[in-house]
Protein backbone atom coordinates (compact mmCIF):
# COMPACT_ATOMS: atom_id res chain seq x y z
CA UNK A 1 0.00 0.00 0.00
CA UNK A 2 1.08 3.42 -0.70
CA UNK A 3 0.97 6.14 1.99
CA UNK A 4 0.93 9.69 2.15
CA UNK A 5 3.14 9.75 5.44
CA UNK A 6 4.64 6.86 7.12
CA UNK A 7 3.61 7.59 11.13
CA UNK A 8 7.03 7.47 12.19
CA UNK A 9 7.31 10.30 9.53
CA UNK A 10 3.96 12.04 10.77
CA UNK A 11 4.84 12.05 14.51
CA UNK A 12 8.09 13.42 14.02
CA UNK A 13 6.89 16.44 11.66
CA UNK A 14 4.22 17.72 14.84
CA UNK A 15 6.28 16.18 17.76
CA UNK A 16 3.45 14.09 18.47
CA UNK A 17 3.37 11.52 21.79
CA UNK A 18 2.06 7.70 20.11
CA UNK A 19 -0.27 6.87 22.44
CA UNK A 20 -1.67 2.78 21.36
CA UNK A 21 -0.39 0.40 18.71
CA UNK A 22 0.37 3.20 15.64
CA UNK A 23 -0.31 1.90 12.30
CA UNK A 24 2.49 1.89 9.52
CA UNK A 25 1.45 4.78 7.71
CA UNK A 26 -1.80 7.14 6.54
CA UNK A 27 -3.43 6.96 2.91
CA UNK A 28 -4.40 10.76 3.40
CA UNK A 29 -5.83 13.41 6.33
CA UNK A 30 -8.98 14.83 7.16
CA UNK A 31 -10.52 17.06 9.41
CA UNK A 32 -14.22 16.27 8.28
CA UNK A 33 -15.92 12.41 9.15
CA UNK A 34 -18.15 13.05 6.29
CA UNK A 35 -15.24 13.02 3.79
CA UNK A 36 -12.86 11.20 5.62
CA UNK A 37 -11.72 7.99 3.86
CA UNK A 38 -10.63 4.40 5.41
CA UNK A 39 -6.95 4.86 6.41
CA UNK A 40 -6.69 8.38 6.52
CA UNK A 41 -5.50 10.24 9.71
CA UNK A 42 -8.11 12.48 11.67
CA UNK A 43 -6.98 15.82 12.80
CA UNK A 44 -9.22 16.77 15.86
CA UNK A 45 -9.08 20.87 14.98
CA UNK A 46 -11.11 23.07 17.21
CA UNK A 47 -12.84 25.82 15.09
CA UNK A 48 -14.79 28.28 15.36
CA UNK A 49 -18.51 26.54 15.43
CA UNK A 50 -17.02 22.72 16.10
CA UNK A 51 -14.78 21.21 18.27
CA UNK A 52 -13.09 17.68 15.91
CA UNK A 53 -12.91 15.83 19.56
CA UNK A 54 -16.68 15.59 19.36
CA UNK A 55 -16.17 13.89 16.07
CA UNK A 56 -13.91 11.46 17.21
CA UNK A 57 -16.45 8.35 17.74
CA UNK A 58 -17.27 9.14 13.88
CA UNK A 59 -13.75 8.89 12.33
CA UNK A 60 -13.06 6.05 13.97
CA UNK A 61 -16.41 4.62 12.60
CA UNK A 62 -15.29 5.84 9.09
CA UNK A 63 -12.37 3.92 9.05
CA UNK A 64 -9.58 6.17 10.50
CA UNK A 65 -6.52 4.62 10.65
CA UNK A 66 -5.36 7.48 13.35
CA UNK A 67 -6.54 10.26 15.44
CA UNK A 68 -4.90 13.34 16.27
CA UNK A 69 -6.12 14.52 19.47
CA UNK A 70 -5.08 17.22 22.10
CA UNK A 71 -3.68 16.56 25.59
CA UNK A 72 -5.97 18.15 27.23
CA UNK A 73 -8.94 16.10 25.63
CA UNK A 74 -7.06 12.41 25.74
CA UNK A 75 -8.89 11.32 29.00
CA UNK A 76 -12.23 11.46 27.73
CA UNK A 77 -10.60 9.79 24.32
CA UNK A 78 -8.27 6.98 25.76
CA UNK A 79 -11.06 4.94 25.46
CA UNK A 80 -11.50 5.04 21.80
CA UNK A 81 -9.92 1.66 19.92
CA UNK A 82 -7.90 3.51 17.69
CA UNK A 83 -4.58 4.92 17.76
CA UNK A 84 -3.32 8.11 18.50
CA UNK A 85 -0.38 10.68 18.17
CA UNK A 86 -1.03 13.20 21.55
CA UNK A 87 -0.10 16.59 20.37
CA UNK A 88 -0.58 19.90 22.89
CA UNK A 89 -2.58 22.04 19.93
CA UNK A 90 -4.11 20.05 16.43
CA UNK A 91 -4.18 22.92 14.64
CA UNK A 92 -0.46 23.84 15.22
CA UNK A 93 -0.06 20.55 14.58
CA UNK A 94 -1.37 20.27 10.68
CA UNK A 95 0.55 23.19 10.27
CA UNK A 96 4.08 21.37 11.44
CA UNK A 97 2.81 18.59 8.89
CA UNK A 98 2.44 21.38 6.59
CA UNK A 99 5.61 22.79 7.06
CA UNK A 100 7.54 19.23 6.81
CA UNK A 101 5.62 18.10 3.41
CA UNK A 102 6.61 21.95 1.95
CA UNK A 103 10.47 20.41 2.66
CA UNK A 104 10.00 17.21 1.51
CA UNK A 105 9.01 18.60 -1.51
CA UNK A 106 10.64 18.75 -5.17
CA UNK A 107 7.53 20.06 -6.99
CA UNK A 108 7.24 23.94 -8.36
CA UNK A 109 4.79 25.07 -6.42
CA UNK A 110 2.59 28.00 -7.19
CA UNK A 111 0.37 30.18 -5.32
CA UNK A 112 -2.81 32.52 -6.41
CA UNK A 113 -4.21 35.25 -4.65
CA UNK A 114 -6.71 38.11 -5.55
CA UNK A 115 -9.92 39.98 -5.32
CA UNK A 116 -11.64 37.22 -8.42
CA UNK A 117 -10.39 34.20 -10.27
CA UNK A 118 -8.42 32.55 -7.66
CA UNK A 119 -10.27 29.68 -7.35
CA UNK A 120 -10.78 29.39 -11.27
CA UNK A 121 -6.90 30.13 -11.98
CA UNK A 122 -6.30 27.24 -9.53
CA UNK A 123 -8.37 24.90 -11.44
CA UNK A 124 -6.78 25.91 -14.74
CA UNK A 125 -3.55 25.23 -13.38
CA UNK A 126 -4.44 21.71 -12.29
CA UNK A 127 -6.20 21.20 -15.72
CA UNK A 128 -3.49 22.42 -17.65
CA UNK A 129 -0.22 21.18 -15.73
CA UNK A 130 -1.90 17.57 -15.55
CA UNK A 131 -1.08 17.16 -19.23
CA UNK A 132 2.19 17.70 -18.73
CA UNK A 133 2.80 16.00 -14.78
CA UNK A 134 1.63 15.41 -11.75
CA UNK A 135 -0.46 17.96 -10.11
CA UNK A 136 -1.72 18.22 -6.27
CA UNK A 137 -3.99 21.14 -5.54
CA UNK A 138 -6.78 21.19 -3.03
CA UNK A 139 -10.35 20.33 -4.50
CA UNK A 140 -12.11 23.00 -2.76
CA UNK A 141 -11.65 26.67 -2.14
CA UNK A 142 -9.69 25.70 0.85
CA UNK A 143 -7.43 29.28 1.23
CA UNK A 144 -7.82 30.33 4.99
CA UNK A 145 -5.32 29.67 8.15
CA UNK A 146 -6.19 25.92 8.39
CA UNK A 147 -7.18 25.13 4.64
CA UNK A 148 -3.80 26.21 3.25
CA UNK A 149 -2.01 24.07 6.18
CA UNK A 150 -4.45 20.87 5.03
CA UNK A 151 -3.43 21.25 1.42
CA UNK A 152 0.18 21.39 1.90
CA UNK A 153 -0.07 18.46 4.33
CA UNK A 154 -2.07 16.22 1.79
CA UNK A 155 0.60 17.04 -0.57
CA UNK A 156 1.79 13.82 -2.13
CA UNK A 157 6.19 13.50 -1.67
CA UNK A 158 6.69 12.64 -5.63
CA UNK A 159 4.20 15.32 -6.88
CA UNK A 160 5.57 17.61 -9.96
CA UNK A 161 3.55 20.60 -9.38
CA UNK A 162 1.19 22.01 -6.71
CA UNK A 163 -1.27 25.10 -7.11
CA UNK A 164 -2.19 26.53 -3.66
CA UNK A 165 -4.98 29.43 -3.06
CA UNK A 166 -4.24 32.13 -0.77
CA UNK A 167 -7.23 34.42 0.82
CA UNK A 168 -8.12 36.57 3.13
CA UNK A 169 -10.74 39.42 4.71
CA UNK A 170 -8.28 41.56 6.76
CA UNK A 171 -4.51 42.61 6.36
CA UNK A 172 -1.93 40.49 7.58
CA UNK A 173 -3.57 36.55 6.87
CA UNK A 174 -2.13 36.03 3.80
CA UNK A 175 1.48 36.10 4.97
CA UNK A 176 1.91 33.40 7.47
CA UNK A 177 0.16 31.33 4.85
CA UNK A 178 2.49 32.24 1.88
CA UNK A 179 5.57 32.07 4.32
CA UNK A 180 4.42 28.37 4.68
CA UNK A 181 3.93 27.81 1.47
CA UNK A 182 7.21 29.08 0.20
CA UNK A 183 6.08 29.39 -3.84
CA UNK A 184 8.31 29.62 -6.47
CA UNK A 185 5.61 31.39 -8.61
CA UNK A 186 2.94 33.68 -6.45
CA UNK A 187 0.27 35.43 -8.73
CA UNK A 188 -2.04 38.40 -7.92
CA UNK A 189 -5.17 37.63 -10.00
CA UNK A 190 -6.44 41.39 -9.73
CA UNK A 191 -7.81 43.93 -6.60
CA UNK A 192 -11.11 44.75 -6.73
CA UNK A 193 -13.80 45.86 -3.49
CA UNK A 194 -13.94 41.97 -2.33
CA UNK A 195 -14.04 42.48 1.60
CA UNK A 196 -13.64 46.43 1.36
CA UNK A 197 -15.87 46.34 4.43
CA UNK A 198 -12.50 45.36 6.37
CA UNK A 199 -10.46 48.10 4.02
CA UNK A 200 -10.39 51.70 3.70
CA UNK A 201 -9.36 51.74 -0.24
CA UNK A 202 -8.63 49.50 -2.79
CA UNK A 203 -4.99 50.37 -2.17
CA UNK A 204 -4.83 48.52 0.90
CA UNK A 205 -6.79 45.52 -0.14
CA UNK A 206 -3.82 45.59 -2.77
CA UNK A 207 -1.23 45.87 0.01
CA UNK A 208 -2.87 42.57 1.56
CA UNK A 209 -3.01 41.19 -1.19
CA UNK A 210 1.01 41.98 -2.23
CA UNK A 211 1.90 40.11 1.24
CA UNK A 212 1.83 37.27 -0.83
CA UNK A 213 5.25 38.13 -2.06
CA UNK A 214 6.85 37.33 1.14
CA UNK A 215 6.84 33.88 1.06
CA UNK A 216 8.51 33.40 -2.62
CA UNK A 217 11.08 31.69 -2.43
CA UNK A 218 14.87 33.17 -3.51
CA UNK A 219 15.08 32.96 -7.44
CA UNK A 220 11.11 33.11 -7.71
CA UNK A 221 8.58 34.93 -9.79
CA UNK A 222 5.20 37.46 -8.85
CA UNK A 223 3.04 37.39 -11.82
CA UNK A 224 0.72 40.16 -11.44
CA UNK A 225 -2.39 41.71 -13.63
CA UNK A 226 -0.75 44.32 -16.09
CA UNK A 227 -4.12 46.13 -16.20
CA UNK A 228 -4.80 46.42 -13.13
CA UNK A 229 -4.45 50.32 -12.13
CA UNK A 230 -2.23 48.85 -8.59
CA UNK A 231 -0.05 47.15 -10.82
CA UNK A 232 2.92 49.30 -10.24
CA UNK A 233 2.16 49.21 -6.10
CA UNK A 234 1.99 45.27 -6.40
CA UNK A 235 5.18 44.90 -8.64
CA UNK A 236 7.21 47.49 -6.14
CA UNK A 237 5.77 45.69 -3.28
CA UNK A 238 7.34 42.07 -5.10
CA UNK A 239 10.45 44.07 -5.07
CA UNK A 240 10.99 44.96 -1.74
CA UNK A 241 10.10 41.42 -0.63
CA UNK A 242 13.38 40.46 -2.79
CA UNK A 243 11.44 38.75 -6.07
CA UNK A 244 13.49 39.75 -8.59
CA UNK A 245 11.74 37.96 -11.33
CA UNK A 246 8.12 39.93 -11.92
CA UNK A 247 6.09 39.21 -14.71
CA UNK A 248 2.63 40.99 -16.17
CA UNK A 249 -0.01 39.34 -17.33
CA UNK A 250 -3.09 40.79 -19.49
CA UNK A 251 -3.76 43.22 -22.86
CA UNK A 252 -0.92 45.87 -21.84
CA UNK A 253 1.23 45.71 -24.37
CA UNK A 254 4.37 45.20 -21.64
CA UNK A 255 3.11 42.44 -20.98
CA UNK A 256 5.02 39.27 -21.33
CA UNK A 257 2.19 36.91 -21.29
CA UNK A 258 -0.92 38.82 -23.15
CA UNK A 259 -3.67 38.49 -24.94
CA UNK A 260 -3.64 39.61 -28.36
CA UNK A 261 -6.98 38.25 -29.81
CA UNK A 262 -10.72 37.32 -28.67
CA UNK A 263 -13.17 35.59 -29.90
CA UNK A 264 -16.24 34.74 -27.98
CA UNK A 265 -18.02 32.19 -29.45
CA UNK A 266 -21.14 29.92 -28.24
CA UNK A 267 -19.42 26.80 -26.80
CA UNK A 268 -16.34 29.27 -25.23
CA UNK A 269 -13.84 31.69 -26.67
CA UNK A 270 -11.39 31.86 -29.53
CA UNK A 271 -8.12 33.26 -28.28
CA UNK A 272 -4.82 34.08 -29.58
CA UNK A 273 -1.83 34.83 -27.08
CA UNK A 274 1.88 35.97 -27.06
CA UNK A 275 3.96 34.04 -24.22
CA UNK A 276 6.97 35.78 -23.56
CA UNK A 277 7.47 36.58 -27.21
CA UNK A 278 6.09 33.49 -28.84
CA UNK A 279 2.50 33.63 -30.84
CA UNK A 280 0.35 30.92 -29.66
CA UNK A 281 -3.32 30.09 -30.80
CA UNK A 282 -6.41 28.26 -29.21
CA UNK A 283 -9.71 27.56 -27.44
CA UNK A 284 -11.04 27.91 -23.91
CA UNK A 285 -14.03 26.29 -23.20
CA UNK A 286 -14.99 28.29 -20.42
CA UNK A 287 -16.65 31.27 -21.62
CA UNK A 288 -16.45 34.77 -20.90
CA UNK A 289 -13.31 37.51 -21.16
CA UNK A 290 -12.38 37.07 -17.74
CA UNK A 291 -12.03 33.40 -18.02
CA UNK A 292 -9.40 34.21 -20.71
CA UNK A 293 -7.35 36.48 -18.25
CA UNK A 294 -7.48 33.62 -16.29
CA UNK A 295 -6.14 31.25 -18.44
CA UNK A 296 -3.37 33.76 -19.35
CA UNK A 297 -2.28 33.70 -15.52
CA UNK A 298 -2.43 29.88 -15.84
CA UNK A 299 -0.40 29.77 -19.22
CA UNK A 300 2.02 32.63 -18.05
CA UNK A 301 2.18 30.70 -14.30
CA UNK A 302 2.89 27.29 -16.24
CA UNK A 303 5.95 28.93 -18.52
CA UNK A 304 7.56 30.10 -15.59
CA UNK A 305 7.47 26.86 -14.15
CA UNK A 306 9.08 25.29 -16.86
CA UNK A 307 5.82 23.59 -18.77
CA UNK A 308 5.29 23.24 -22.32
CA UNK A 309 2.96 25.71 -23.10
CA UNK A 310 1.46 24.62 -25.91
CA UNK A 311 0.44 21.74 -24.13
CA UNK A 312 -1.05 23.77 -21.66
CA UNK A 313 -2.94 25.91 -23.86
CA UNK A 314 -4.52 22.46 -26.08
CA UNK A 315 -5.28 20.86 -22.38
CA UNK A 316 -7.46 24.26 -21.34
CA UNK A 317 -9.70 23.45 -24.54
CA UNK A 318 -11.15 21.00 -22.29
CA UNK A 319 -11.12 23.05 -18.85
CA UNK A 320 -14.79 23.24 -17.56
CA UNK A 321 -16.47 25.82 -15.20
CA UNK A 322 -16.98 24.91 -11.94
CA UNK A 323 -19.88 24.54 -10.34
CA UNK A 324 -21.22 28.04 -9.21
CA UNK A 325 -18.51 29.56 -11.31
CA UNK A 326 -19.74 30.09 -14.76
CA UNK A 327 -20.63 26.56 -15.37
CA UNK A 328 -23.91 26.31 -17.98
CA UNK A 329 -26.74 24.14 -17.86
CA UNK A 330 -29.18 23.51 -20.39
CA UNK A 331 -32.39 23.16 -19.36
CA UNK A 332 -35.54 21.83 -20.58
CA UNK A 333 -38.38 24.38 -20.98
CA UNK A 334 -41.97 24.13 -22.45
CA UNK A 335 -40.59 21.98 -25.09
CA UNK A 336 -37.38 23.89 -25.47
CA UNK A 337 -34.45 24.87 -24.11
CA UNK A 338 -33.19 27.23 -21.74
CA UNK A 339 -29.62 28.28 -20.49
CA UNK A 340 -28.51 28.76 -16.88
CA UNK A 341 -25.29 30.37 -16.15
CA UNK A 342 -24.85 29.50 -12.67
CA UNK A 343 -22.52 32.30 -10.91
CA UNK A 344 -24.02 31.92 -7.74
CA UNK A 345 -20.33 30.74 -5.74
CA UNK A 346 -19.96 34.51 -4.68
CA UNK A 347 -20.16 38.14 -5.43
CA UNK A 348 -17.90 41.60 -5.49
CA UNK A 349 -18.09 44.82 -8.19
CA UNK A 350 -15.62 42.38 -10.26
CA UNK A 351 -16.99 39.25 -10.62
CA UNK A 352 -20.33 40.35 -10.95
CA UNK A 353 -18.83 43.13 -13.70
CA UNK A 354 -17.28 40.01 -15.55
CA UNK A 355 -20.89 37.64 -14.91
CA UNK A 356 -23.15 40.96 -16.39
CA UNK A 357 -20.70 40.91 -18.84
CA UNK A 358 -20.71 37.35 -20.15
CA UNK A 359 -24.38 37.26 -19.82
CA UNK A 360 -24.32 40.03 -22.66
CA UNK A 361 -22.25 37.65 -24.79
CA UNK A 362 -24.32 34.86 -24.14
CA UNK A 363 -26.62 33.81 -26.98
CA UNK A 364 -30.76 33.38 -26.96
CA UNK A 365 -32.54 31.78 -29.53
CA UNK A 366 -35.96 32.77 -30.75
CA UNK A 367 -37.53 35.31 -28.76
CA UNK A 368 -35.26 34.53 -25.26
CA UNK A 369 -34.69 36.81 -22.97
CA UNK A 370 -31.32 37.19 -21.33
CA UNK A 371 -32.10 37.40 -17.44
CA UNK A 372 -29.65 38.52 -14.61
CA UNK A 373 -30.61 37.10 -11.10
CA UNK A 374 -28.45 39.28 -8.61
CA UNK A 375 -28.09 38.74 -4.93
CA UNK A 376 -26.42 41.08 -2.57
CA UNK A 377 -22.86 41.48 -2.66
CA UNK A 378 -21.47 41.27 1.30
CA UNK A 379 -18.65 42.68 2.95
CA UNK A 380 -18.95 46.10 1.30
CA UNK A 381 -19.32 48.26 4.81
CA UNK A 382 -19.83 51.71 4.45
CA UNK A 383 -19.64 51.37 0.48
CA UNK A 384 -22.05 48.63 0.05
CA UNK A 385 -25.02 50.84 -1.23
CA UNK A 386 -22.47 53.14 -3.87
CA UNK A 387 -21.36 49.99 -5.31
CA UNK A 388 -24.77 48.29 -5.58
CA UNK A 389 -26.21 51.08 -7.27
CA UNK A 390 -23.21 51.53 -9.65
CA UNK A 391 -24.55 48.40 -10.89
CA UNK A 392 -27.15 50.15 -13.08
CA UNK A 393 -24.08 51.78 -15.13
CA UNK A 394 -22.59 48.90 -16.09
CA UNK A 395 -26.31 46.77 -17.35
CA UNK A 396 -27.40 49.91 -19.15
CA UNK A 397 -24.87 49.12 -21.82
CA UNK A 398 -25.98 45.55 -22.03
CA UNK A 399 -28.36 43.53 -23.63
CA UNK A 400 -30.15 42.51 -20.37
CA UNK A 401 -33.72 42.18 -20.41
CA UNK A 402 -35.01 41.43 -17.23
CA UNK A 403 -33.27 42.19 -13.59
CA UNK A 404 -34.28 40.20 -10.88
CA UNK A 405 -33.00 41.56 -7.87
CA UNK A 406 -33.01 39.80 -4.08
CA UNK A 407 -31.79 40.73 -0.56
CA UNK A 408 -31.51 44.25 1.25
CA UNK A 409 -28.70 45.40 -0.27
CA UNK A 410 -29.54 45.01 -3.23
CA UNK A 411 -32.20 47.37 -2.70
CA UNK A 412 -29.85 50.69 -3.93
CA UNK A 413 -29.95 49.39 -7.32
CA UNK A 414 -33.41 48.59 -7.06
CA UNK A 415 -34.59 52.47 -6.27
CA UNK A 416 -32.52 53.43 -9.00
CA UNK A 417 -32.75 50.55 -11.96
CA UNK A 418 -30.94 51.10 -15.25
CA UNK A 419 -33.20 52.64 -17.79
CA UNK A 420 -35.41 49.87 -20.18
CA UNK A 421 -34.31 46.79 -18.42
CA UNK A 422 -37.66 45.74 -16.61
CA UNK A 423 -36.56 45.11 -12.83
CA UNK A 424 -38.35 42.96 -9.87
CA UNK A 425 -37.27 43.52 -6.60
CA UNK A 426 -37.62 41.48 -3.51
CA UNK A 427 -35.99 42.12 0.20
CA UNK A 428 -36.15 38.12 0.59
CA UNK A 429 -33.83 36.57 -2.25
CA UNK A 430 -35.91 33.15 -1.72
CA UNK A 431 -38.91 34.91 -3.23
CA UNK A 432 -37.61 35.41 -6.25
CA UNK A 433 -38.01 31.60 -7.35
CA UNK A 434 -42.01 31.93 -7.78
CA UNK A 435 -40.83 35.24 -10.16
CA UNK A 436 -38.22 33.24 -12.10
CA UNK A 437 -40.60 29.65 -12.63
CA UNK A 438 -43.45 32.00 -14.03
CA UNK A 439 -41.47 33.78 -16.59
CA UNK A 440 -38.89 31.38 -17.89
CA UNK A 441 -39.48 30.64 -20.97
CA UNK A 442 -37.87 28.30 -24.50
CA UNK A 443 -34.60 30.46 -25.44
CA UNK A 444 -34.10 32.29 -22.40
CA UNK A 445 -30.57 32.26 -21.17
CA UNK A 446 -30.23 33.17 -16.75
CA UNK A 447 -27.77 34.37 -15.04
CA UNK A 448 -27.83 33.73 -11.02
CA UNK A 449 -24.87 35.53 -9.29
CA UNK A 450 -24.80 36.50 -5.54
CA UNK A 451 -22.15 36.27 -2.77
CA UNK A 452 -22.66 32.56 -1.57
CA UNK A 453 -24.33 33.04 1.85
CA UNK A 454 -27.12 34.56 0.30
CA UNK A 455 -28.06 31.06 -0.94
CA UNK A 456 -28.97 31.70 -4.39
CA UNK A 457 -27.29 28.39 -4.89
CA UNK A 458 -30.99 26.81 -3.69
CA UNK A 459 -32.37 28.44 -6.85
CA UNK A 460 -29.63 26.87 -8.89
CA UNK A 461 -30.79 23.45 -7.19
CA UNK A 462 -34.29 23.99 -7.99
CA UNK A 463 -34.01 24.59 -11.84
CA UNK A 464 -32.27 21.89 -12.29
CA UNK A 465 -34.52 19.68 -9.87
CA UNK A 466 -37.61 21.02 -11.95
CA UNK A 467 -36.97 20.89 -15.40
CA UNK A 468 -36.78 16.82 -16.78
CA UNK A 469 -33.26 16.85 -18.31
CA UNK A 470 -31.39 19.70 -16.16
CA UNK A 471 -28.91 16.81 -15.21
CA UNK A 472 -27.91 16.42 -18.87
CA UNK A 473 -25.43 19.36 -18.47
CA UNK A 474 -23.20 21.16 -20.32
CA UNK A 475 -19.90 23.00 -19.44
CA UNK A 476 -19.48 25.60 -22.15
């Protein structure tokens, strides 16, 4: 059998006490029974809502081949029949795991940051580098204080590459986690008001953003967004944290990996690039502008690390929207079809920008409608209701013909709608389903976006619960 750490290995890394008969190794580690798989090792973490002791009855009845447990909680434990390593904190503990599988390892490792398209870059660069090696990078949008130490500890020892996502909601999170990542490549996807309830200005959402830089490793690269107005702060910031090696990425002509043609087209986007001087040509599947700014931080990212990129850019012809992240659905409507673009992961001025934006490029057929379904965007503070209404600028030069609006922020753009695009409002985003159902109609195409706690998501579910073949899906 083949195992992610041998205990000896494991025990060592966190200076963990064996406490019964220790297995010979772990297949992977967990710190959720409900995804934990037979072998793996449990990590007991206390957070915020749940305390992993509590759990402890369940991994073990999920197969775990090991528990991780604190001193302080072994006496109501002991009991358990299965094996333990006795640590004084878990959560310090992952991250020594963390720390010794970052040494361990002979991979180029690469790490993505930024106000949108983190999690999509990520997925891009798993995509694209696994035609070209072996690829670890977490499943999820795990990019906090404990899901960047899980990642890295889950890291397999013989891996070629790993992608790792970075976030945060207030200054200073993002560089304990980059300092334990050590990256050789560390890209800033672009700043935008994500979180500016916890900022002051865009500026210093870009400064928390640019601590990402301190962790690169000597010799590294920052790859930043060329056209992003705090392009010049985040490359002088990459500087001073001694990366000599900084790269642009975007449609500024300086930069080394750009775009230099676009094509949208139905089933995803025709694009032409120049990497570092050499003309490439090809097709993303994922649709949208911003998806191809995305793949351009992939490509760029792979180059540095070495990859064939015209492998990488023939492999991303095949890259598919995640779920809540642009992926499309076609559903069955009255004898037709409609299209749901389902956004609904989460929401800032960007993304929601780029989803109003890709909705306008999205084709109807017959007499469709294209419909935007908007939730509130959170986080915003004091400039939540400016940047809601500001909304209204950017649909008036669209070809959106019905708003549907839900949640009480979203109530600014409401009171002041762009001109000609019929709007519905409604304080409680769950009564907008009844409005959706009743108008949908054969050759509509819907776009659902809203930051995720909102739970537009549900509406999402129910589509594709109503209509007969919404589970025939496509990924455009």
């Amino acid at each position: 059998m083949s195992f992610l750490w041998d205990t000896q290995s494991l025990a060592a890394a966190m200076g963990g006490r064996p406490f019964g008969n220790a297995p010979e190794g772990v297949t992977g580690i967990s710190i959720d029974t409900r995804t934990l798989q037979r072998g793996d090792a449990f990590f007991a973490i206390k957070g915020e809502r749940f305390d992993g002791h509590d759990f402890a009855t369940s991994a073990m009845a999920a197969g775990a081949g090991l528990l991780v447990v604190s001193e302080e909680k072994l006496p109501a434990l002991g009991r358990l029949a299965v094996p333990k390593l006795v640590v004084p904190d878990v959560l310090k503990a992952l991250g020594d795991v963390a720390a010794a599988a970052r040494k361990r390892s002979r991979a180029k490792i690469i790490a993505v940051t930024g106000s949108a398209g983190k999690t999509t870059t990520k997925g891009m660069l798993r995509h694209a580098l696994g035609s070209v090696g072996t690829v670890h990078a977490a499943e999820r949008s795990f990019n906090n204080h404990w899901g960047v130490p899980l990642s890295l500890a889950r890291m397999p020892a013989d891996c070629d590459y790993a992608v790792f996502e970075i976030g945060m909601s207030h200054a200073g999170e993002i560089e304990p986690l980059t300092k334990l990542v050590q990256p050789h490549i560390a890209i800033v996807t672009m700043i935008a008001a994500a979180h500016l309830g916890h900022f002051k200005s865009l500026e210093e959402i870009a400064r928390a953003k640019g601590e990402i830089f301190s962790g690169v490793v000597r010799g590294g690269s920052a790859l930043i967004n060329r056209d992003d107005q705090h392009w010049k702060l985040l490359s002088e910031m990459a500087g001073k944290a001694g990366v000599k090696n900084v790269w642009g990425f975007g449609e500024n002509a300086r930069a080394q990996f750009r775009l230099t043609h676009w094509e949208p087209q139905e089933d995803g986007s025709a694009i032409s690039l120049k990497i570092a001087g050499e003309d490439i040509s090809g097709h993303l599947r994922a649709p949208g502008r911003h998806m191809v700014h995305n793949a351009l931080a992939a490509v760029g990212a792979g180059y540095l690390a070495g990859a064939d990129v015209s492998k990488l850019v023939t492999s991303l012809g095949s890259f598919s929207a995640e779920e809540g992240r642009g992926r499309r659905h076609r559903l069955r409507v009255d004898g037709g079809t409609a299209t749901l673009i389902d956004e609904s992961y989460n929401a800032n001025p960007a993304s929601v920008k780029a989803a109003i934006q890709l909705l306008d490029s999205a084709p109807v057929s017959g007499e469709g409608r294209r419909i935007a379904v908007l939730g509130d965007m959170l986080e915003l503070g004091a400039h939540s209701a400016k940047l809601h209404e500001a909304l209204a600028k950017i649909i008036a030069g669209t070809r959106v013909d019905l708003l549907l609006l839900g949640g009480p922020e979203m109530k600014a753009l409401a009171d002041n709608p762009p001109a000609d695009v019929h709007t519905e409002y409604r304080e409680n985003p769950e009564e907008l389903q009844p409005v959706l159902l009743d108008t949908l109609k054969p050759g509509d195409t819907i776009m659902i976006k809203s930051s995720k706690s909102i739970g537009l998501s549900k509406l999402v579910e129910t589509l594709l619960k109503r209509f007969p073949d919404a589970r025939h899906t496509h990924n455009a």
